[in-house]
Every structure is written in C-alpha cells, then in structure tokens.
PDB file of N, CA and C in Angstrom:
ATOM      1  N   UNK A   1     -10.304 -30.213   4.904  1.00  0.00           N
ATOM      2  CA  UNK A   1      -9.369 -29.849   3.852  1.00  0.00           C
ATOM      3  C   UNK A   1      -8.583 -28.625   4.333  1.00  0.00           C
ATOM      4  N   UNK A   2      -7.466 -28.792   4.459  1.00  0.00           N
ATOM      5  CA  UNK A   2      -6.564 -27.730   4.814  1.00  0.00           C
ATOM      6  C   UNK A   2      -5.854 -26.618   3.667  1.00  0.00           C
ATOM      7  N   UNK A   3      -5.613 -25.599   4.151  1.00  0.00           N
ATOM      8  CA  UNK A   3      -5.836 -24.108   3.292  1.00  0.00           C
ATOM      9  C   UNK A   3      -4.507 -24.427   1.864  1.00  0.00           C
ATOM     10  N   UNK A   4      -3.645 -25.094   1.859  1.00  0.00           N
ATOM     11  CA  UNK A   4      -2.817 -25.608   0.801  1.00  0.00           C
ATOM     12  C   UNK A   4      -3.460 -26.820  -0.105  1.00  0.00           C
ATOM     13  N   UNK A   5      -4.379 -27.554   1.002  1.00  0.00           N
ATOM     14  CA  UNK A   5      -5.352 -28.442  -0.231  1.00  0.00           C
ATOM     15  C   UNK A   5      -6.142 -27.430  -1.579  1.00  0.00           C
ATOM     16  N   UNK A   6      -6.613 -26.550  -0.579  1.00  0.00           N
ATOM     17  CA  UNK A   6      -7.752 -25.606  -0.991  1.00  0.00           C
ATOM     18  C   UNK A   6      -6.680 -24.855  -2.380  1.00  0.00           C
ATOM     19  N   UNK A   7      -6.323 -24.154  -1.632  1.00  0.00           N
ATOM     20  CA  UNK A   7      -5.151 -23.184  -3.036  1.00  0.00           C
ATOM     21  C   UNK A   7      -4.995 -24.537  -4.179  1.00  0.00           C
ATOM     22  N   UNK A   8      -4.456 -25.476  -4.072  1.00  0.00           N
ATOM     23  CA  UNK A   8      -4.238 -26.246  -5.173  1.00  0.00           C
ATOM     24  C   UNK A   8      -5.453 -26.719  -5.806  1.00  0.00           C
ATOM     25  N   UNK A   9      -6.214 -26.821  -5.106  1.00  0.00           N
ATOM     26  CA  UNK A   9      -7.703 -27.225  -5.719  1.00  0.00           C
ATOM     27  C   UNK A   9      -8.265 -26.204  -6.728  1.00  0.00           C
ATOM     28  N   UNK A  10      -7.938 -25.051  -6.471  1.00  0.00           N
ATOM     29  CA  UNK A  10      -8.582 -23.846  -6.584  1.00  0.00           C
ATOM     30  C   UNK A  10      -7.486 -23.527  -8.390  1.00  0.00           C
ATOM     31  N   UNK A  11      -6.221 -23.439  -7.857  1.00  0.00           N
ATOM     32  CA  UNK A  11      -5.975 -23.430  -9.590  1.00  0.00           C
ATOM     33  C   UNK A  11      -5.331 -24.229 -10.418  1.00  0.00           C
ATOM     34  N   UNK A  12      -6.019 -26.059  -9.862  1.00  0.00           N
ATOM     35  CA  UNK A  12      -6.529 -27.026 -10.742  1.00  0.00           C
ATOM     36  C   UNK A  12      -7.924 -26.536 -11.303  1.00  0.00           C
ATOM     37  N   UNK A  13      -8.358 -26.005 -10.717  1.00  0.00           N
ATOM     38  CA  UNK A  13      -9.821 -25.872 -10.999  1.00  0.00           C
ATOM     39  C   UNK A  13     -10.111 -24.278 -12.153  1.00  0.00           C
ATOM     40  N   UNK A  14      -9.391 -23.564 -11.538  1.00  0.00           N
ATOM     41  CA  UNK A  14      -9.235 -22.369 -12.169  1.00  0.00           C
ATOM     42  C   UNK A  14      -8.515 -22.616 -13.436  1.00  0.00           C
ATOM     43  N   UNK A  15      -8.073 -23.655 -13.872  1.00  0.00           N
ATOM     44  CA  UNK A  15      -7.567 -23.738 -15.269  1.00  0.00           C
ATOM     45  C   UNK A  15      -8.615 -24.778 -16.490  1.00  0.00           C
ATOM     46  N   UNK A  16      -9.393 -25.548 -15.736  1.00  0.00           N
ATOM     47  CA  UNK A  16     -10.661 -25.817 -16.157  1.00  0.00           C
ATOM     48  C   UNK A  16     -11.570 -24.526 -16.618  1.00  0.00           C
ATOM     49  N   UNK A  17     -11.569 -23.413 -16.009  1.00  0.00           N
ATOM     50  CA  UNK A  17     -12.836 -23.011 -15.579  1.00  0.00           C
ATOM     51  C   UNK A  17     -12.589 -21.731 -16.284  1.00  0.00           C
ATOM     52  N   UNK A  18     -11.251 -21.526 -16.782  1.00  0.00           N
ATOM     53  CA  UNK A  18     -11.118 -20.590 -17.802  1.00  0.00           C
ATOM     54  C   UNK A  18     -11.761 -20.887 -19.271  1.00  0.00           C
ATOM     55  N   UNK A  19     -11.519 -22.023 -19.244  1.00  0.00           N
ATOM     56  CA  UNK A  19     -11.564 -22.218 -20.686  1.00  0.00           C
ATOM     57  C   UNK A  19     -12.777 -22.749 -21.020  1.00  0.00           C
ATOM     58  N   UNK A  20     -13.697 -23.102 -20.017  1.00  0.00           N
ATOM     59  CA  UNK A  20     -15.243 -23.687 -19.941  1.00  0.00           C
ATOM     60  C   UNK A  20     -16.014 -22.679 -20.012  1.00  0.00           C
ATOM     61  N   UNK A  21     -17.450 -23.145 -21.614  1.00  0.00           N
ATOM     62  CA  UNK A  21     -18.267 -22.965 -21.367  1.00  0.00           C
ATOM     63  C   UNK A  21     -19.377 -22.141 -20.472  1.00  0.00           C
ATOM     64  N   UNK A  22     -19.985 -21.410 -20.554  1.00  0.00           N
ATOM     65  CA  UNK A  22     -21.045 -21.118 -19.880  1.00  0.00           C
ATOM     66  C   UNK A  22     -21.976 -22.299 -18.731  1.00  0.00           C
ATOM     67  N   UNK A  23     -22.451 -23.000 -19.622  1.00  0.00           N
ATOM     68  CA  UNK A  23     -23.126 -24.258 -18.529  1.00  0.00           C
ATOM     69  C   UNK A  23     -22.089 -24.986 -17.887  1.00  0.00           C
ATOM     70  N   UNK A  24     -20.962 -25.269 -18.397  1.00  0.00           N
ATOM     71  CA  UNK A  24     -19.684 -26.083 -18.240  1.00  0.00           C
ATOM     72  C   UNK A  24     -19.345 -25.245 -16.887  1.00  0.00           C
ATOM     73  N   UNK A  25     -19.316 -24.158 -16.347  1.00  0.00           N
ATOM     74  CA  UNK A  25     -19.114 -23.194 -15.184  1.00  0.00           C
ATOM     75  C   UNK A  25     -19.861 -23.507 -14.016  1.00  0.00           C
ATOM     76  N   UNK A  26     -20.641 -24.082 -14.110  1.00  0.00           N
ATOM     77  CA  UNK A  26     -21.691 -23.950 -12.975  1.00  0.00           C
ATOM     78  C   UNK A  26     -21.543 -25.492 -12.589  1.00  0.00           C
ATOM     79  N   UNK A  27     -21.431 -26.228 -13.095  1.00  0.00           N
ATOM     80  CA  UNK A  27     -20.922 -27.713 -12.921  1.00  0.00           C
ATOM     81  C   UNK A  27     -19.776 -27.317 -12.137  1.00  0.00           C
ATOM     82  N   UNK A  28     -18.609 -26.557 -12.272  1.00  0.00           N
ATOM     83  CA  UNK A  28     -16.921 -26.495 -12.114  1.00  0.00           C
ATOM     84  C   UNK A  28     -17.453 -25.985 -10.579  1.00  0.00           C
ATOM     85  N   UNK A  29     -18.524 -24.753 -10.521  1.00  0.00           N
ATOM     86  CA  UNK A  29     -18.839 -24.472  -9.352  1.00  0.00           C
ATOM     87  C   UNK A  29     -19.100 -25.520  -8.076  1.00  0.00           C
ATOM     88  N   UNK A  30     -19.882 -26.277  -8.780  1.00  0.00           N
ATOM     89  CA  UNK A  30     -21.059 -26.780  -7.909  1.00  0.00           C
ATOM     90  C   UNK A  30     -19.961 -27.829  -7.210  1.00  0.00           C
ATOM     91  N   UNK A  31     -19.052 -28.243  -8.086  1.00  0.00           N
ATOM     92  CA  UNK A  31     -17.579 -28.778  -7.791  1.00  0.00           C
ATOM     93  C   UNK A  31     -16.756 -28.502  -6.790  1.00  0.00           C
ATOM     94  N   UNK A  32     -16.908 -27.144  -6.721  1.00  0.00           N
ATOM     95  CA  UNK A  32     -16.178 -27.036  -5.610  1.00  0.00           C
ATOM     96  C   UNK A  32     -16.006 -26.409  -4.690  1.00  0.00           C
ATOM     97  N   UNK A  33     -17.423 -25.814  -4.541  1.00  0.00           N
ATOM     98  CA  UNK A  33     -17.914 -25.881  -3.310  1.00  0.00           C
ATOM     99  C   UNK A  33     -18.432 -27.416  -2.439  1.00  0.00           C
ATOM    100  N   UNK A  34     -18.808 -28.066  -3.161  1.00  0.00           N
ATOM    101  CA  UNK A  34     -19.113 -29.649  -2.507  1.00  0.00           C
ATOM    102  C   UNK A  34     -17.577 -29.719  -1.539  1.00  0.00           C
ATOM    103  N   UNK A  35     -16.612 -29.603  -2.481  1.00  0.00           N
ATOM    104  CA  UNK A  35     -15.070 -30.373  -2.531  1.00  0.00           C
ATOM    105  C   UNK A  35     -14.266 -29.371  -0.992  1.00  0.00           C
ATOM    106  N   UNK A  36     -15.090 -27.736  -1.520  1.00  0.00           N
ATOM    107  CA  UNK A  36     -14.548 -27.056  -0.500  1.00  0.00           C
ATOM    108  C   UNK A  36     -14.975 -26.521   0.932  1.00  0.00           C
ATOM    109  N   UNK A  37     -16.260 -26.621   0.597  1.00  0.00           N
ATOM    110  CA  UNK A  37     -17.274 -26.061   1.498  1.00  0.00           C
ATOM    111  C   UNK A  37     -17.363 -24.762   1.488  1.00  0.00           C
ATOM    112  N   UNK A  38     -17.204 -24.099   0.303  1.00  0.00           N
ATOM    113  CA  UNK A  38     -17.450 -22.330  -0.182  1.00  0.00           C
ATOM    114  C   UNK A  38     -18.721 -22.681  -0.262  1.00  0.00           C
ATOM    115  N   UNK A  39     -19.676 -20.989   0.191  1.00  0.00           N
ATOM    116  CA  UNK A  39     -20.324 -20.613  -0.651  1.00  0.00           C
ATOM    117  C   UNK A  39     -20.207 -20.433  -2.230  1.00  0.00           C
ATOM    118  N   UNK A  40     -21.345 -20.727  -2.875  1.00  0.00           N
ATOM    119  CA  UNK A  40     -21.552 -19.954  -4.160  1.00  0.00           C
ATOM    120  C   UNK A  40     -20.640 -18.898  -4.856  1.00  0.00           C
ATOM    121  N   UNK A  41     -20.823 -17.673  -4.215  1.00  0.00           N
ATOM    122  CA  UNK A  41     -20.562 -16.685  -4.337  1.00  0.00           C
ATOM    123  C   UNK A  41     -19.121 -16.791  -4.337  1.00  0.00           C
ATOM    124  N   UNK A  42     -18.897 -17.145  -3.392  1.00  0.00           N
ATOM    125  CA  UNK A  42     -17.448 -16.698  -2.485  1.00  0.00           C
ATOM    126  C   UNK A  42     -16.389 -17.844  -3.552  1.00  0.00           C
ATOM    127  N   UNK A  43     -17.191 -18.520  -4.428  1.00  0.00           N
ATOM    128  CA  UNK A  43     -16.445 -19.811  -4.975  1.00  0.00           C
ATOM    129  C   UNK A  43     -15.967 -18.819  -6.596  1.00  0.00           C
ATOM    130  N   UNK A  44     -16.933 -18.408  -6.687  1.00  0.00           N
ATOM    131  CA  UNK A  44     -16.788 -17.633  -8.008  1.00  0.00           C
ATOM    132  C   UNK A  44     -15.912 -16.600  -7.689  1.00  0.00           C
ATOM    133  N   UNK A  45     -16.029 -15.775  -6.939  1.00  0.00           N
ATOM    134  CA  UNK A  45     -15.165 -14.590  -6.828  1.00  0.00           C
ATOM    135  C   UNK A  45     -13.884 -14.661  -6.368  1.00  0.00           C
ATOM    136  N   UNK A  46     -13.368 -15.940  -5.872  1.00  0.00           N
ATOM    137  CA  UNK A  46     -12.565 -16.318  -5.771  1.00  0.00           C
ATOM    138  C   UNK A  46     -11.562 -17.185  -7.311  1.00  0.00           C
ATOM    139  N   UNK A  47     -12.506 -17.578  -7.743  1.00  0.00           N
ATOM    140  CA  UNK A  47     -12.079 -18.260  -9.304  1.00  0.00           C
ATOM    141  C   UNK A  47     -11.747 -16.691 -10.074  1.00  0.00           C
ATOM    142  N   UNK A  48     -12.565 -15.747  -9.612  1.00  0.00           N
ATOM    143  CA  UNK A  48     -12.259 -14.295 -10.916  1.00  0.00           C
ATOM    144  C   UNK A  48     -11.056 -13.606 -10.385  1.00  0.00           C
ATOM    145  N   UNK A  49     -10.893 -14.106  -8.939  1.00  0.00           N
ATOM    146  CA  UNK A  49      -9.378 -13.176  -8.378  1.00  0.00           C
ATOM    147  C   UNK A  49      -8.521 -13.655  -9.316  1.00  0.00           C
ATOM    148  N   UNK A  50      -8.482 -15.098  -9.486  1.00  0.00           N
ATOM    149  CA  UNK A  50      -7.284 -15.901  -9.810  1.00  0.00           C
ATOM    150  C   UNK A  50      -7.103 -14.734 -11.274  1.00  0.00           C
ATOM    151  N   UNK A  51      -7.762 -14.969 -11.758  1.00  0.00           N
ATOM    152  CA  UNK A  51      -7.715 -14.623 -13.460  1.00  0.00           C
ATOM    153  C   UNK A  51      -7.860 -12.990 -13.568  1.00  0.00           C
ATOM    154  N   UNK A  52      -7.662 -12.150 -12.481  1.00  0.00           N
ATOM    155  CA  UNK A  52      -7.356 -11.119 -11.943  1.00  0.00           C
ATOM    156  C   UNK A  52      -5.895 -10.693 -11.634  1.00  0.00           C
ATOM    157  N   UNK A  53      -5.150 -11.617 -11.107  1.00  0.00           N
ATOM    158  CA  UNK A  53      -3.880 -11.498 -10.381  1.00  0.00           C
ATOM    159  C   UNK A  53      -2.979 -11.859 -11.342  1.00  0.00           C
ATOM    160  N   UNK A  54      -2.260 -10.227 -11.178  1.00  0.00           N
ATOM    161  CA  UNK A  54      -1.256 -10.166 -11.765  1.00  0.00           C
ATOM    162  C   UNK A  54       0.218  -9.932 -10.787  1.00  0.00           C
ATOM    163  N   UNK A  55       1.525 -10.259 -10.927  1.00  0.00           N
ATOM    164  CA  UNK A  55       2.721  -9.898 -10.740  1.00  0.00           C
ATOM    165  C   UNK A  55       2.814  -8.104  -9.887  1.00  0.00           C
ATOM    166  N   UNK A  56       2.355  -7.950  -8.690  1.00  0.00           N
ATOM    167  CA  UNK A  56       2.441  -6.103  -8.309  1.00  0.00           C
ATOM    168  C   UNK A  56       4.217  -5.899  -8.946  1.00  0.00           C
ATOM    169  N   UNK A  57       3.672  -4.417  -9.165  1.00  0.00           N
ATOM    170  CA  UNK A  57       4.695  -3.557  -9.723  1.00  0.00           C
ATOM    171  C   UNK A  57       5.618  -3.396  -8.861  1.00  0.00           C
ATOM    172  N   UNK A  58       7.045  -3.068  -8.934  1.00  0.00           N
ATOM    173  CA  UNK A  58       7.818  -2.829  -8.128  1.00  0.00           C
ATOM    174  C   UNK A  58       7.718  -1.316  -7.639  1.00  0.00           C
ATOM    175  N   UNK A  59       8.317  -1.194  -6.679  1.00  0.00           N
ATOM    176  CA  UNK A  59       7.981   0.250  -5.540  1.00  0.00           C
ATOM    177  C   UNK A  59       9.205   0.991  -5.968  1.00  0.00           C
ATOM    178  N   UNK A  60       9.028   2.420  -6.715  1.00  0.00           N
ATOM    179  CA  UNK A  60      10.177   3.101  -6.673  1.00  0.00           C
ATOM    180  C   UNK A  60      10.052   4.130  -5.114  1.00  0.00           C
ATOM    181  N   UNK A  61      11.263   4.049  -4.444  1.00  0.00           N
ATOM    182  CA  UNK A  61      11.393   5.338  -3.466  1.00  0.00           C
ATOM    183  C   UNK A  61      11.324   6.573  -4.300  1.00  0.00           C
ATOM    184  N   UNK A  62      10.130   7.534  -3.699  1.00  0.00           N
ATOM    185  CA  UNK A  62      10.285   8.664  -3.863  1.00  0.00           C
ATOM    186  C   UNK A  62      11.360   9.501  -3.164  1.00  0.00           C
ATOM    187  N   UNK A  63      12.591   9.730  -3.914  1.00  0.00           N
ATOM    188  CA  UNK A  63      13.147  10.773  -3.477  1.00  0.00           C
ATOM    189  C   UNK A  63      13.168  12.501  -3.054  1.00  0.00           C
ATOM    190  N   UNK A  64      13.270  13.142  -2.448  1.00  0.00           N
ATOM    191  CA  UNK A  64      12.978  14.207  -1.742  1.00  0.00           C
ATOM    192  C   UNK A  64      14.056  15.531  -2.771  1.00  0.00           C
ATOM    193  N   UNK A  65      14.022  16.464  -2.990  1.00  0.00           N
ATOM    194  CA  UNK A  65      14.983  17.333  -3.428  1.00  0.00           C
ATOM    195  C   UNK A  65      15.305  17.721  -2.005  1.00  0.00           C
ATOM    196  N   UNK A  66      16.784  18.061  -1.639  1.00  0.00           N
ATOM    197  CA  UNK A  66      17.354  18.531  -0.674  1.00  0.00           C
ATOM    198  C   UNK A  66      16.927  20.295  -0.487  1.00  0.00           C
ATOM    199  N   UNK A  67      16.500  21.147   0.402  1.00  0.00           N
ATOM    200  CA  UNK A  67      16.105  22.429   0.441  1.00  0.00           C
ATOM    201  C   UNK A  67      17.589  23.247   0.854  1.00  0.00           C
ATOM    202  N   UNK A  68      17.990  22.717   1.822  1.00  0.00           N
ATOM    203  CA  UNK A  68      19.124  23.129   2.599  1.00  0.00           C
ATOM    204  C   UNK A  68      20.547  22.453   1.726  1.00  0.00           C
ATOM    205  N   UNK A  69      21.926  22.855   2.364  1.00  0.00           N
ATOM    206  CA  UNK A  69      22.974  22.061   1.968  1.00  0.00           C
ATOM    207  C   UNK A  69      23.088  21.365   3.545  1.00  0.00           C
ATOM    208  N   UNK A  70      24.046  21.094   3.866  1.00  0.00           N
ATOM    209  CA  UNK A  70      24.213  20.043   5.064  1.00  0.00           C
ATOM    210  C   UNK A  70      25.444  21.068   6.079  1.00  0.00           C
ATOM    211  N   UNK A  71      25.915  22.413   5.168  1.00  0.00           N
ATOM    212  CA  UNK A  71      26.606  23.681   6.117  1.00  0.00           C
ATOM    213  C   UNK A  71      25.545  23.921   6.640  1.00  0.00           C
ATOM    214  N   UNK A  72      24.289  24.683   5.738  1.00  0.00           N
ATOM    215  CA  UNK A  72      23.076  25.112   6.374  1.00  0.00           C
ATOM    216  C   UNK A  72      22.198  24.791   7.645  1.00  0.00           C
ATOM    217  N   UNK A  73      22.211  23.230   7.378  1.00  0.00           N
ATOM    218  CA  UNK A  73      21.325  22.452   8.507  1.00  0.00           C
ATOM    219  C   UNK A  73      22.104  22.274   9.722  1.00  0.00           C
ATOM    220  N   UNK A  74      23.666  21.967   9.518  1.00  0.00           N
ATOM    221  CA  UNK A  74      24.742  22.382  10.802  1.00  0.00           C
ATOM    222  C   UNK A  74      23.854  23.995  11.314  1.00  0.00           C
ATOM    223  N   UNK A  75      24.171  24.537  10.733  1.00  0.00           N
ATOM    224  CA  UNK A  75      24.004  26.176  11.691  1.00  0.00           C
ATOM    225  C   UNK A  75      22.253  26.145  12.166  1.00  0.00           C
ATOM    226  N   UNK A  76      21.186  25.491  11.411  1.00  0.00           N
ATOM    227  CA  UNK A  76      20.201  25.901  11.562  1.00  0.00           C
ATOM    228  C   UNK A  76      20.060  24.700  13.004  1.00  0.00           C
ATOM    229  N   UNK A  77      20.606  23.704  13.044  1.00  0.00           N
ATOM    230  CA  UNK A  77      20.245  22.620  14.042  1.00  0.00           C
ATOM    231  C   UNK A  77      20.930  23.844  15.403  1.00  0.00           C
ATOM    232  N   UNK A  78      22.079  23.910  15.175  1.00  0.00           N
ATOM    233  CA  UNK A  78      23.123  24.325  16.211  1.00  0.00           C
ATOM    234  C   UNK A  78      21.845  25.852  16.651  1.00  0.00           C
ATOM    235  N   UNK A  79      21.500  26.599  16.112  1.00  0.00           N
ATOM    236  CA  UNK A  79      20.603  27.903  16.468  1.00  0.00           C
ATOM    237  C   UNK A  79      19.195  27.035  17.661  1.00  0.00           C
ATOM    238  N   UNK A  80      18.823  25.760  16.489  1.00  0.00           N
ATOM    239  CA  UNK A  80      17.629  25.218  17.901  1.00  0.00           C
ATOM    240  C   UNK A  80      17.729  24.533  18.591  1.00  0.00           C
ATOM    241  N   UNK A  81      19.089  23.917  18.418  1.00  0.00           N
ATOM    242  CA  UNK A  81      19.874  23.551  19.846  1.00  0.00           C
ATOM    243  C   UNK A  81      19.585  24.695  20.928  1.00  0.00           C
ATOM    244  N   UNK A  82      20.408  26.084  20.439  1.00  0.00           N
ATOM    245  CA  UNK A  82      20.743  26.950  21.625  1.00  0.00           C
ATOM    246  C   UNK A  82      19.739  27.458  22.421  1.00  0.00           C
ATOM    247  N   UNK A  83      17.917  27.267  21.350  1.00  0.00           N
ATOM    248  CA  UNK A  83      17.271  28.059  21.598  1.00  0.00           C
ATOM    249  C   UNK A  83      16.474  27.277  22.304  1.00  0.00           C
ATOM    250  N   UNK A  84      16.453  25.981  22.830  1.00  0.00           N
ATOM    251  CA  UNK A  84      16.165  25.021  23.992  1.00  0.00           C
ATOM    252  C   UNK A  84      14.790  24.633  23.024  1.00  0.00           C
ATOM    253  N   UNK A  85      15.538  24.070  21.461  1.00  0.00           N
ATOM    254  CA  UNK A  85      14.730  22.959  20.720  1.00  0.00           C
ATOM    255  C   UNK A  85      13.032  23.387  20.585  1.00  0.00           C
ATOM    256  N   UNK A  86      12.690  24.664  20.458  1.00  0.00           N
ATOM    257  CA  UNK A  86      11.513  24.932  19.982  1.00  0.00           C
ATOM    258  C   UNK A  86      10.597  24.663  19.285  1.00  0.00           C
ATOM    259  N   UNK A  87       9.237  24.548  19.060  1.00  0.00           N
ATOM    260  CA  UNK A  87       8.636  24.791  17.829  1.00  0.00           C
ATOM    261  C   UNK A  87       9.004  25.822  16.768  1.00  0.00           C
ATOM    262  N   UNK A  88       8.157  25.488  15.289  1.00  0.00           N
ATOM    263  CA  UNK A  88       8.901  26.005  14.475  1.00  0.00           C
ATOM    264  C   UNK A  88       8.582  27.714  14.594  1.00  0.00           C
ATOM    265  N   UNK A  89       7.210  28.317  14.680  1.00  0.00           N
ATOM    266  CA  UNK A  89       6.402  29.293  15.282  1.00  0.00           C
ATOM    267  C   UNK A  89       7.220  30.225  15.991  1.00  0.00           C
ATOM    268  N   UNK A  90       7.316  29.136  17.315  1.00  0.00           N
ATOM    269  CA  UNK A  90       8.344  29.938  17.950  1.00  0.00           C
ATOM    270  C   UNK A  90      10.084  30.465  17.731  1.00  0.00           C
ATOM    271  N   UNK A  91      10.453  29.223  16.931  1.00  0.00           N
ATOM    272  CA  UNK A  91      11.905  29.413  16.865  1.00  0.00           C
ATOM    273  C   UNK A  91      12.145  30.915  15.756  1.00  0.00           C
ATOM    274  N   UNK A  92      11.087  30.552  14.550  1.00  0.00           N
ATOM    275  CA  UNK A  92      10.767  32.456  13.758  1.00  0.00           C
ATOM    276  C   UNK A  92      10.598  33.378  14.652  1.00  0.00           C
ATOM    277  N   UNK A  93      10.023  33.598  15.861  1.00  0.00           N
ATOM    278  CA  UNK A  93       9.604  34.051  16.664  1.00  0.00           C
ATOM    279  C   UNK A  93      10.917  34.563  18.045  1.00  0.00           C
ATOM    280  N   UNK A  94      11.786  33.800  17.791  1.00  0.00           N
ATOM    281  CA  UNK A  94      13.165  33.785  18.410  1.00  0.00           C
ATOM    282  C   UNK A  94      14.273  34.596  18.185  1.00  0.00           C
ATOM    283  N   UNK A  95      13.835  34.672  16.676  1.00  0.00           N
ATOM    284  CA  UNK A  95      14.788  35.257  15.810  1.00  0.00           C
ATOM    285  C   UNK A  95      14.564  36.659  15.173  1.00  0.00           C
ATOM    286  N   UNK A  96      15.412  37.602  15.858  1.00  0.00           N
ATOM    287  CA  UNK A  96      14.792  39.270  15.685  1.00  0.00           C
ATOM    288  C   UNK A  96      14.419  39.378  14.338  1.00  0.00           C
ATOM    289  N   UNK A  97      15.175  39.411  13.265  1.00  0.00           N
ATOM    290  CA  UNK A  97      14.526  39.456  11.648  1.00  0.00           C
ATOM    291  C   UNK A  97      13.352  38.469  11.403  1.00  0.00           C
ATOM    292  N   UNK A  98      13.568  37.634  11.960  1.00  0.00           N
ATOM    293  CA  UNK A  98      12.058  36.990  11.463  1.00  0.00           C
ATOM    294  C   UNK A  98      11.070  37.099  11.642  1.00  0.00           C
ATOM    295  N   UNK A  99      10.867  37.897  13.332  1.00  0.00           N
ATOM    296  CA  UNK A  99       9.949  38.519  14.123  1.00  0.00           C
ATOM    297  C   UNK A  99       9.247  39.698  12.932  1.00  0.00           C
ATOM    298  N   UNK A 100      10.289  40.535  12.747  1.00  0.00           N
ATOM    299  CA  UNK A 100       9.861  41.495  11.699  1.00  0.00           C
ATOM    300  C   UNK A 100       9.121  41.215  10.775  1.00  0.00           C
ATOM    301  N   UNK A 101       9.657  40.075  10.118  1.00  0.00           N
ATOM    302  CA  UNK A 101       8.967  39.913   9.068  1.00  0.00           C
ATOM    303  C   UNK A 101       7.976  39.184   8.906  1.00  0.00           C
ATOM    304  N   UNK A 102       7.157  38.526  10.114  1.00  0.00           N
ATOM    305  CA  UNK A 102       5.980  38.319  11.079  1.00  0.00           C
ATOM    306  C   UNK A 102       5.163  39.332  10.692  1.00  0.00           C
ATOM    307  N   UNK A 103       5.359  40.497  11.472  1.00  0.00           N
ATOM    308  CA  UNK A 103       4.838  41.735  11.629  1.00  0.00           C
ATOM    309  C   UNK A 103       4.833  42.305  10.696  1.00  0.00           C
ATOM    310  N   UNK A 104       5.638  42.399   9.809  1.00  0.00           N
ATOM    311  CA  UNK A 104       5.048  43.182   8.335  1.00  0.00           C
ATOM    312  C   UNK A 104       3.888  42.430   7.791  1.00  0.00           C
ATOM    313  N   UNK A 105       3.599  41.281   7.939  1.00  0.00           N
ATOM    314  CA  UNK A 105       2.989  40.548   6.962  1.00  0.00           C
ATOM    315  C   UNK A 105       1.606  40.787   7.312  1.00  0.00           C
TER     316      UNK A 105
END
C-alpha cells in the first residue's frame, strides 16, 4: 500500500472513528493496522494527529525599529571603510572620544 493509499485510508477512517464509540474504536483500530501494517500505537496516534490538526497561523515579519537614519550609516560605513573594516571593540577603540569614554568607565 503506497503512502497516498495510506493518507486516504487514514481520513476515511478518521471520520468513522470520531464519532465511534469506545468498543466501536478498537475494532476501527484493529482495522487498520491489518489494512496498514501500523503498529497499535502508532495507528492511534496517528488517528489523534488528524483530530489535532489545525490550519498553522500565518507568519507576521517582525519588523526592526531603524536606530540610525541612512545619512548616519553613510558616514558610519564610510569611517569603517577607512579604518580597514574592523571589529566593533576595536573600531570604539579607533576613535579618540570613544577611547575616552572606554577609560572613564
């Protein structure tokens, strides 16, 4: 039985098996695992996904607040351009006022 037999088997069967009985369940089981060659287990927990699965939510993008304007990031790119593309450590470290204020801290 190939994996599109199986899915259709599964919620023909899963629409039985909602609406059945307690003893009426274990019959639906025994059903189809014969039919599928599941385990037990794996037959049931597979019948509770079905009646589990819902529609996933749609994905909103988290948008970012901008820190800089896009003058800013011109001058700040163009500074670690000049400064032969540093770490960030160092590029504070590059920069005489920032050095300072390193050292005060």
């Amino acid at each position: 039985m190939d994996l599109q037999m199986r899915k259709a088997l599964k919620e023909a069967t899963w629409k039985r098996y909602r609406k059945a009985p307690k003893k009426m369940k274990t019959k639906i089981w025994d059903e189809l695992c014969a039919a599928t060659g599941y385990h037990r287990q794996y037959a049931i927990a597979q019948l509770n996904l079905m009646e589990d699965a819902a529609p996933p939510l749609p994905k909103i993008p988290r948008t970012r607040k901008r820190h800089y304007t896009k003058d800013v990031l011109a001058v700040i790119e163009k500074v670690w351009e000049h400064a032969d593309y540093p770490w960030s450590v160092r590029l504070k470290l590059s920069n005489p006022r920032s050095s300072e204020y390193a050292f005060a801290l």
